[in-house]
Protein backbone atom coordinates (compact mmCIF):
# COMPACT_ATOMS: atom_id res chain seq x y z
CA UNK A 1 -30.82 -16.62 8.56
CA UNK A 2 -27.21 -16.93 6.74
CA UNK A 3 -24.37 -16.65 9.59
CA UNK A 4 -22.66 -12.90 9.60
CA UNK A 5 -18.82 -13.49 8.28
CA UNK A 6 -16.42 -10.91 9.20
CA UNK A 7 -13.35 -10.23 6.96
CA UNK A 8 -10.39 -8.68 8.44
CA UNK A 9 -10.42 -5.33 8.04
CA UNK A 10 -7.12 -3.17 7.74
CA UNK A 11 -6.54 0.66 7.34
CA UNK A 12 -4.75 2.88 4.39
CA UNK A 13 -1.85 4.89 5.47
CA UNK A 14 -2.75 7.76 3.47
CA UNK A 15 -6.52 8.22 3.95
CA UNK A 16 -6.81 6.06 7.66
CA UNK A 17 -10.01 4.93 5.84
CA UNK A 18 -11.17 0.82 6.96
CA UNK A 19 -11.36 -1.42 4.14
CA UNK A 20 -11.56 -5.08 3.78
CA UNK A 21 -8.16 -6.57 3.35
CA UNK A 22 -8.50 -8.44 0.08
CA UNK A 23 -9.75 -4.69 -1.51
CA UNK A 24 -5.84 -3.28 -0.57
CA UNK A 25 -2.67 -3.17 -2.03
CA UNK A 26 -0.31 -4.58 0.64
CA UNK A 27 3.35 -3.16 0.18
CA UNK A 28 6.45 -2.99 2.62
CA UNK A 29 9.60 -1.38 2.69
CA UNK A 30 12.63 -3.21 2.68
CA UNK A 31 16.38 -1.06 3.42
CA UNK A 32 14.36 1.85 1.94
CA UNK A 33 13.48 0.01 -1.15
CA UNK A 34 9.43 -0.51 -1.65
CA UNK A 35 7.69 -3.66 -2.99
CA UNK A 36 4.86 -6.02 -3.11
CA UNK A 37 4.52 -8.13 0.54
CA UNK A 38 6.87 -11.03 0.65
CA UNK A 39 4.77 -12.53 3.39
CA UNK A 40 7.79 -11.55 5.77
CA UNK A 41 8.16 -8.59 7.61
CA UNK A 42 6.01 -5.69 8.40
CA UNK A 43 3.83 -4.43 5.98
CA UNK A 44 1.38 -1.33 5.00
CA UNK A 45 -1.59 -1.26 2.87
CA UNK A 46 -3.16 1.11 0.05
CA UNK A 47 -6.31 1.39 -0.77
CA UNK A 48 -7.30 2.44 -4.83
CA UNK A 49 -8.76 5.65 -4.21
CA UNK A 50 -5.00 6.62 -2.96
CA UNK A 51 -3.00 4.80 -5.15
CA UNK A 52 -4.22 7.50 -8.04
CA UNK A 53 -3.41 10.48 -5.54
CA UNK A 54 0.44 10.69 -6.33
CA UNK A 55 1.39 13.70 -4.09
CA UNK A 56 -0.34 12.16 -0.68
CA UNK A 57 0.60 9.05 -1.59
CA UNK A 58 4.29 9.51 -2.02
CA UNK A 59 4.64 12.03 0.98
CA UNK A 60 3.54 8.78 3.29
CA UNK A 61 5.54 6.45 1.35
CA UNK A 62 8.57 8.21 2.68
CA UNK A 63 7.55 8.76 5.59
CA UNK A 64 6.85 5.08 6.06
CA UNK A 65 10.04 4.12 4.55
CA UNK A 66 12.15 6.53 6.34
CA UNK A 67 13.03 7.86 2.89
CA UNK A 68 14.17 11.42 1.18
CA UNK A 69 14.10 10.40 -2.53
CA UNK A 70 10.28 10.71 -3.31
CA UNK A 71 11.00 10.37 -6.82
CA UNK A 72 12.40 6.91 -6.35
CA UNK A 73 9.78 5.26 -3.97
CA UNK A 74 6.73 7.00 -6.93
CA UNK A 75 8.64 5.16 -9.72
CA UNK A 76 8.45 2.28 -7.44
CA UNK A 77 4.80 2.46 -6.96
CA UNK A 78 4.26 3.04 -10.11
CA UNK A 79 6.08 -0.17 -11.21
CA UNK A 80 4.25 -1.86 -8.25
CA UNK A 81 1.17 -0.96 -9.50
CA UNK A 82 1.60 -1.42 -13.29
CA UNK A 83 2.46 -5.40 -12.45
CA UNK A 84 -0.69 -5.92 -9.83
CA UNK A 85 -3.06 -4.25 -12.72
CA UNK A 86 -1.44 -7.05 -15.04
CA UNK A 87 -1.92 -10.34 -13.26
C-alpha cells in the first residue's frame, strides 16, 4: 500500500473553500498596492472559481488591503492574473 502524502492545504478569502496550495493564486498587499507573493510578508490566496467572480472578489480585496479604490485593486488583479495565465 503506497504511503498517504498530505499537501498543505490553505483557504480562499472569498469563498473560505480548502484547496491544495499549489491549485491557488497567492497574492499580498503591499502599502495598499496588490501583487503576486514576494515570498516576504503576509499573504492571501485565491482560488480559480473566484478569480472569475469580479464583484466578490474585489469587495474582499479591499477589505484585505484596507482599501477604498475597488477599481484600482480589479485592474490590479486583472493584470495579476493576465501575467500568471502567461507563464
Amino acid at each position: 500500500m503506497a504511503p498517504k502524502v498530505n499537501y498543505p492545504q490553505r483557504m480562499c478569502v472569498v469563498c473560505r473553500e480548502r484547496f491544495e496550495q499549489k491549485a491557488l493564486l497567492r497574492l499580498q498587499c503591499k502599502e495598499q498596492q496588490l501583487s503576486s507573493h514576494s515570498g516576504v510578508g503576509r499573504s492571501f490566496y485565491l482560488c480559480s472559481t473566484c478569480i472569475d467572480d469580479e464583484k466578490k472578489v474585489t469587495r474582499a480585496l479591499a477589505r484585505i488591503c484596507k482599501s477604498g479604490d475597488i477599481k484600482y485593486l480589479s485592474t490590479q488583479l486583472k493584470e495579476i492574473i493576465a501575467d500568471v495565465r502567461q507563464s
